[in-house]
C-alpha atoms as a PDB file:
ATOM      1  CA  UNK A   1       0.000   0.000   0.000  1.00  0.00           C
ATOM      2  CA  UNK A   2       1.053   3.091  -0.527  1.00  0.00           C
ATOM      3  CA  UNK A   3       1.882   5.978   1.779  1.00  0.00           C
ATOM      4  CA  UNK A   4       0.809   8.780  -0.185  1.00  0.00           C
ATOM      5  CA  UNK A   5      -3.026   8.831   0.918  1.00  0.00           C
ATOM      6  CA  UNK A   6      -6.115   9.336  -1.997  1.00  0.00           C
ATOM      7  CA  UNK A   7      -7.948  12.533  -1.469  1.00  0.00           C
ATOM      8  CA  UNK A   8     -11.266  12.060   0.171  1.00  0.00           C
ATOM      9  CA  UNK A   9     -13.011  14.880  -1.369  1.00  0.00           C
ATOM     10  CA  UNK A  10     -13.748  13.599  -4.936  1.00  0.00           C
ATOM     11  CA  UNK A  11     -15.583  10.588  -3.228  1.00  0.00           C
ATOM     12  CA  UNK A  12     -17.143  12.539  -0.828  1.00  0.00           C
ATOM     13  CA  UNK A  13     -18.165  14.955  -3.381  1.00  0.00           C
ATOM     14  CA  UNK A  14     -19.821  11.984  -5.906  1.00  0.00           C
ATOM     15  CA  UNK A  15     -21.671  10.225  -3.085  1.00  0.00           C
ATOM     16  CA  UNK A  16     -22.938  13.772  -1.662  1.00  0.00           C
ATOM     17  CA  UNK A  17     -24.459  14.384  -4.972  1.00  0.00           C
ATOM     18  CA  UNK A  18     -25.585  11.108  -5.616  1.00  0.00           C
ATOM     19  CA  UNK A  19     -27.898  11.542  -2.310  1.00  0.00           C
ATOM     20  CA  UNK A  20     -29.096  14.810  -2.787  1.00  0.00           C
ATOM     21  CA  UNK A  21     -30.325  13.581  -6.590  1.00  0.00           C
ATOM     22  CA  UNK A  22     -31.934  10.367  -5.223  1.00  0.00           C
ATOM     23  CA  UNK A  23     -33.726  12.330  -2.693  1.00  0.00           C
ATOM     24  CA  UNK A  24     -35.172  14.255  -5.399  1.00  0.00           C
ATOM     25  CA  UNK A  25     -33.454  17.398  -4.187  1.00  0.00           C
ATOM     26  CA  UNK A  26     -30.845  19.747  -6.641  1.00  0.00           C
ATOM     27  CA  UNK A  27     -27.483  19.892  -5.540  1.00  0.00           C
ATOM     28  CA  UNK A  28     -25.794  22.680  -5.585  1.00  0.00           C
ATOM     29  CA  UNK A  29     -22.032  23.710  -5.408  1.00  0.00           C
ATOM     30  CA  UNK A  30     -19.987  26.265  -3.686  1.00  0.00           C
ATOM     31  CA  UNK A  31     -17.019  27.027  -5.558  1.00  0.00           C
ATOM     32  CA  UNK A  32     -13.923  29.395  -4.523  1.00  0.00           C
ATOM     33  CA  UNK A  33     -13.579  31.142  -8.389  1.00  0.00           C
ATOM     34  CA  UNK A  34      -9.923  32.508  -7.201  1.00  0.00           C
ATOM     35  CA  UNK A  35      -8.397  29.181  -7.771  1.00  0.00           C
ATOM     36  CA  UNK A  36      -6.095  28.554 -10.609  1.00  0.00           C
ATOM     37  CA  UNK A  37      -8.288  26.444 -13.271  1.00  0.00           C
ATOM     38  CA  UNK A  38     -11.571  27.354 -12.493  1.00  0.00           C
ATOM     39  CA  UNK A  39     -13.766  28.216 -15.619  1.00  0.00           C
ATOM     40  CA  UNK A  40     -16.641  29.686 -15.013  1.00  0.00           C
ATOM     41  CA  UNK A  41     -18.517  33.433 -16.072  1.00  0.00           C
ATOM     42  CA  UNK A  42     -16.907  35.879 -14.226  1.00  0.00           C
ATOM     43  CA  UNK A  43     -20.065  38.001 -14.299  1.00  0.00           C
ATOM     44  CA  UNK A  44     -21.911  35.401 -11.722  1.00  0.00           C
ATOM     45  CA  UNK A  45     -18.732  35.445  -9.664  1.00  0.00           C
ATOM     46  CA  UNK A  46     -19.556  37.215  -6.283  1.00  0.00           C
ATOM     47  CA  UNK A  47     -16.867  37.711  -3.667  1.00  0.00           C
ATOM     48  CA  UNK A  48     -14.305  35.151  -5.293  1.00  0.00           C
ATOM     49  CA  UNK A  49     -17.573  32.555  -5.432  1.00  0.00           C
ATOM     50  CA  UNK A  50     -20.250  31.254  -6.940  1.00  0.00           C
ATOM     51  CA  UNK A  51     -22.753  28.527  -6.446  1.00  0.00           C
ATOM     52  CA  UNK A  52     -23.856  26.536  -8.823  1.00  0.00           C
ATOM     53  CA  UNK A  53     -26.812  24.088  -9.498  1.00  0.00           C
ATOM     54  CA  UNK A  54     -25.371  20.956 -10.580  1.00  0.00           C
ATOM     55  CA  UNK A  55     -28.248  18.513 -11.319  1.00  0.00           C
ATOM     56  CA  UNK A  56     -28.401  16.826 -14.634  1.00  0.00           C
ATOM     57  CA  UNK A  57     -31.438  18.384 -15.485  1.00  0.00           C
ATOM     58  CA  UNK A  58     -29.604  21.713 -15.727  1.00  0.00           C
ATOM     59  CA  UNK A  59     -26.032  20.416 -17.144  1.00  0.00           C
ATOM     60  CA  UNK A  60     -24.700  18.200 -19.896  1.00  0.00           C
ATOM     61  CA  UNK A  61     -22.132  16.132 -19.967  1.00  0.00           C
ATOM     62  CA  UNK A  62     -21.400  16.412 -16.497  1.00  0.00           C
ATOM     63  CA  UNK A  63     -18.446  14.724 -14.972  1.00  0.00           C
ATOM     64  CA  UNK A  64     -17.748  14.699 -11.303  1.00  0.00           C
ATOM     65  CA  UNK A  65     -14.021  12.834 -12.076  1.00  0.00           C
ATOM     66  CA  UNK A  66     -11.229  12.817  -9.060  1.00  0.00           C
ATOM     67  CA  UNK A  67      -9.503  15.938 -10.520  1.00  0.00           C
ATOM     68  CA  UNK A  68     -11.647  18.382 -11.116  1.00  0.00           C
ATOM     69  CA  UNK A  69     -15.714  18.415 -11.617  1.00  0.00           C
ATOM     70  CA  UNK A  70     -16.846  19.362 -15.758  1.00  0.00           C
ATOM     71  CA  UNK A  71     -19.752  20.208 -17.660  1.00  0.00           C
ATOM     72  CA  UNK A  72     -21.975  22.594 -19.976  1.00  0.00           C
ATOM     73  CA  UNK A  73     -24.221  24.694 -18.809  1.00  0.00           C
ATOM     74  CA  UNK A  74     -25.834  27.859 -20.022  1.00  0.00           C
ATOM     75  CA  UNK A  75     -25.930  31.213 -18.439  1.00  0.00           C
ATOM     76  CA  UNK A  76     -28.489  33.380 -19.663  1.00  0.00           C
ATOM     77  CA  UNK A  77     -28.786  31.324 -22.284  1.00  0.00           C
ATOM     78  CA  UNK A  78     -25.613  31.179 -23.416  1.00  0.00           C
ATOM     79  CA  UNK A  79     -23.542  27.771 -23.699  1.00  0.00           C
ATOM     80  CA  UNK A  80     -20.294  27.569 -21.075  1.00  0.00           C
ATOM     81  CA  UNK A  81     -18.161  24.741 -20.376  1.00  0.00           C
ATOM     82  CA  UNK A  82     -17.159  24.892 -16.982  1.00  0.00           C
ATOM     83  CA  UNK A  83     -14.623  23.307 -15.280  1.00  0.00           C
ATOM     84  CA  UNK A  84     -13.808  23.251 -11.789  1.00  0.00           C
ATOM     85  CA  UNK A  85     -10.766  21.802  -9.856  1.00  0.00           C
ATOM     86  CA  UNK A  86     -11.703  19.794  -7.038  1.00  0.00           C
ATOM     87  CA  UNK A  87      -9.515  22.110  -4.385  1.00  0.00           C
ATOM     88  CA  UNK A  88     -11.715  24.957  -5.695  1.00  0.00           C
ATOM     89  CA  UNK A  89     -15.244  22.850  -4.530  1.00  0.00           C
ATOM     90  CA  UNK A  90     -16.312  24.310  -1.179  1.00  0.00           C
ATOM     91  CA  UNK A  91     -19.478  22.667  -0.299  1.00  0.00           C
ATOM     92  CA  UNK A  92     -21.892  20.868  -2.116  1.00  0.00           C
ATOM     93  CA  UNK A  93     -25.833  21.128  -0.462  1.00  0.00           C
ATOM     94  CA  UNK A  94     -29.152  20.468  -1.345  1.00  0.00           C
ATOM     95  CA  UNK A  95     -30.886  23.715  -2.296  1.00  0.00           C
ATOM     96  CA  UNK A  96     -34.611  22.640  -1.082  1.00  0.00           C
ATOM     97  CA  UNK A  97     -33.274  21.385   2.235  1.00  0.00           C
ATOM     98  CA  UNK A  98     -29.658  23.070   2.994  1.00  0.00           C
ATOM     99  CA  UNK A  99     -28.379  19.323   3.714  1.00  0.00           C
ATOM    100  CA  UNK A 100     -24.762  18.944   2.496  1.00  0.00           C
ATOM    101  CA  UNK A 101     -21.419  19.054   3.422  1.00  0.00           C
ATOM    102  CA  UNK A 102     -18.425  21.449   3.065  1.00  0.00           C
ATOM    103  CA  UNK A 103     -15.066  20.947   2.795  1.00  0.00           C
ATOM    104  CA  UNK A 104     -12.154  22.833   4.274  1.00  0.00           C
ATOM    105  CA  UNK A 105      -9.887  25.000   2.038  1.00  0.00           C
ATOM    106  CA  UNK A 106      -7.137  23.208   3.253  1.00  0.00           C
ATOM    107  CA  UNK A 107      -6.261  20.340   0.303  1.00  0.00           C
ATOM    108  CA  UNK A 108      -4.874  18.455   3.018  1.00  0.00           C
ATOM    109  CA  UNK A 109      -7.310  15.550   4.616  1.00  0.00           C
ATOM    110  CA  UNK A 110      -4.984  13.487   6.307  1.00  0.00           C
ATOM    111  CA  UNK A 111      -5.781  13.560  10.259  1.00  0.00           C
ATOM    112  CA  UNK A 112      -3.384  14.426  12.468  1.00  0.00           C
ATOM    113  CA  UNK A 113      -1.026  12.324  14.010  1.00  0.00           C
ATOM    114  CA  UNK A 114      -2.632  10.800  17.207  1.00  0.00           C
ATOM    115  CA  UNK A 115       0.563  11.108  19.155  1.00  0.00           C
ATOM    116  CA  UNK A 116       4.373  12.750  18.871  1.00  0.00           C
ATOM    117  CA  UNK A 117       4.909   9.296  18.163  1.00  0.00           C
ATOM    118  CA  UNK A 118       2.229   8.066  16.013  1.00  0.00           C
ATOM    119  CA  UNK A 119       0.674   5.547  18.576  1.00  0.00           C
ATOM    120  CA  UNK A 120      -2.934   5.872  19.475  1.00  0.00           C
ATOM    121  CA  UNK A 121      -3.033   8.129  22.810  1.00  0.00           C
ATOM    122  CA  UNK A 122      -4.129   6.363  26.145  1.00  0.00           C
ATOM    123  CA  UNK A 123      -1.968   2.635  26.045  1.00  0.00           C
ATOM    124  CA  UNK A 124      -2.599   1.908  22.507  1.00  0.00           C
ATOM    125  CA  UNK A 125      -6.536   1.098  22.676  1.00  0.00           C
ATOM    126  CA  UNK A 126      -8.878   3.241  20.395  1.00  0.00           C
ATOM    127  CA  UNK A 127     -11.910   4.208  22.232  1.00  0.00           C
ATOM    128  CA  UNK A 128     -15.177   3.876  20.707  1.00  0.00           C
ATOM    129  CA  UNK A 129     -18.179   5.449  21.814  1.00  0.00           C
ATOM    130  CA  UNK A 130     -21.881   4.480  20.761  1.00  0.00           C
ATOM    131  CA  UNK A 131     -24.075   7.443  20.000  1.00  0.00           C
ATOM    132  CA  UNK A 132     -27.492   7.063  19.824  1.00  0.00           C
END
C-alpha cells in the first residue's frame, strides 16, 4: 500500500451528490472562483464565489471525475463549459433542504497524528463510543 493517501473529497463529493439527486433534491455547489483552473462566467462570480446548481437536469455532460468536476451549462442562455478543480469545490448542499457538506480550504485531509509518536493516545486502545 502506498503511503501517499487518496484525497477524500472527490468521493465525498460523488456520493454527496448522488444523495441529494436520489432524494429528489438539486445539488448545488460552492465554488472558490480565485483558484487557478476554475472556468466559469466571471459576471456570476460574487466575492471570489459562486454557487452553482449541478443537477443533470440543468447540465450536460457532467463529470464529477477525481480531478476536477466538468460540464456545460448555459448562463443566460448562453452555452459555457465549466470546469472546476476539485480544491476549488467548497461545499456541495441540497438547495430545497440546505443538507450537504463542506469541505475545508485546506487540500490536506490526512488527520493528524494521534501522538508525537504516532501511537494511538491512552496505552494503545482506540476508544469507541456508541451514540445514539
Amino acid at each position: 500500500m502506498s503511503s501517499e493517501s487518496i484525497p477524500q473529497q472527490p468521493y465525498l463529493l460523488r456520493a454527496m451528490h448522488e444523495w441529494i439527486t436520489d432524494s429528489g433534491f438539486t445539488p448545488y455547489l460552492i465554488v472558490d472562483a480565485t483558484v487557478s483552473g476554475v472556468e466559469v462566467p466571471e459576471e456570476y462570480v460574487q466575492d471570489g464565489k459562486i454557487t452553482l446548481n449541478a443537477s443533470y437536469a440543468a447540465v450536460r455532460g457532467l463529470e464529477l471525475g477525481n480531478e476536477a468536476v466538468n460540464f456545460e451549462a448555459r448562463f443566460a442562455g448562453t452555452p459555457f463549459r465549466v470546469t472546476l478543480p476539485m480544491l476549488a469545490i467548497r461545499g456541495i448542499y441540497a438547495r430545497e433542504s440546505g443538507s450537504g457538506m463542506i469541505f475545508s480550504a485546506d487540500d490536506s485531509d490526512t488527520p493528524p497524528e494521534p501522538g508525537n509518536n504516532g501511537s494511538p493516545p491512552s496505552g494503545g486502545r482506540a476508544h469507541l463510543k456508541v451514540i445514539k
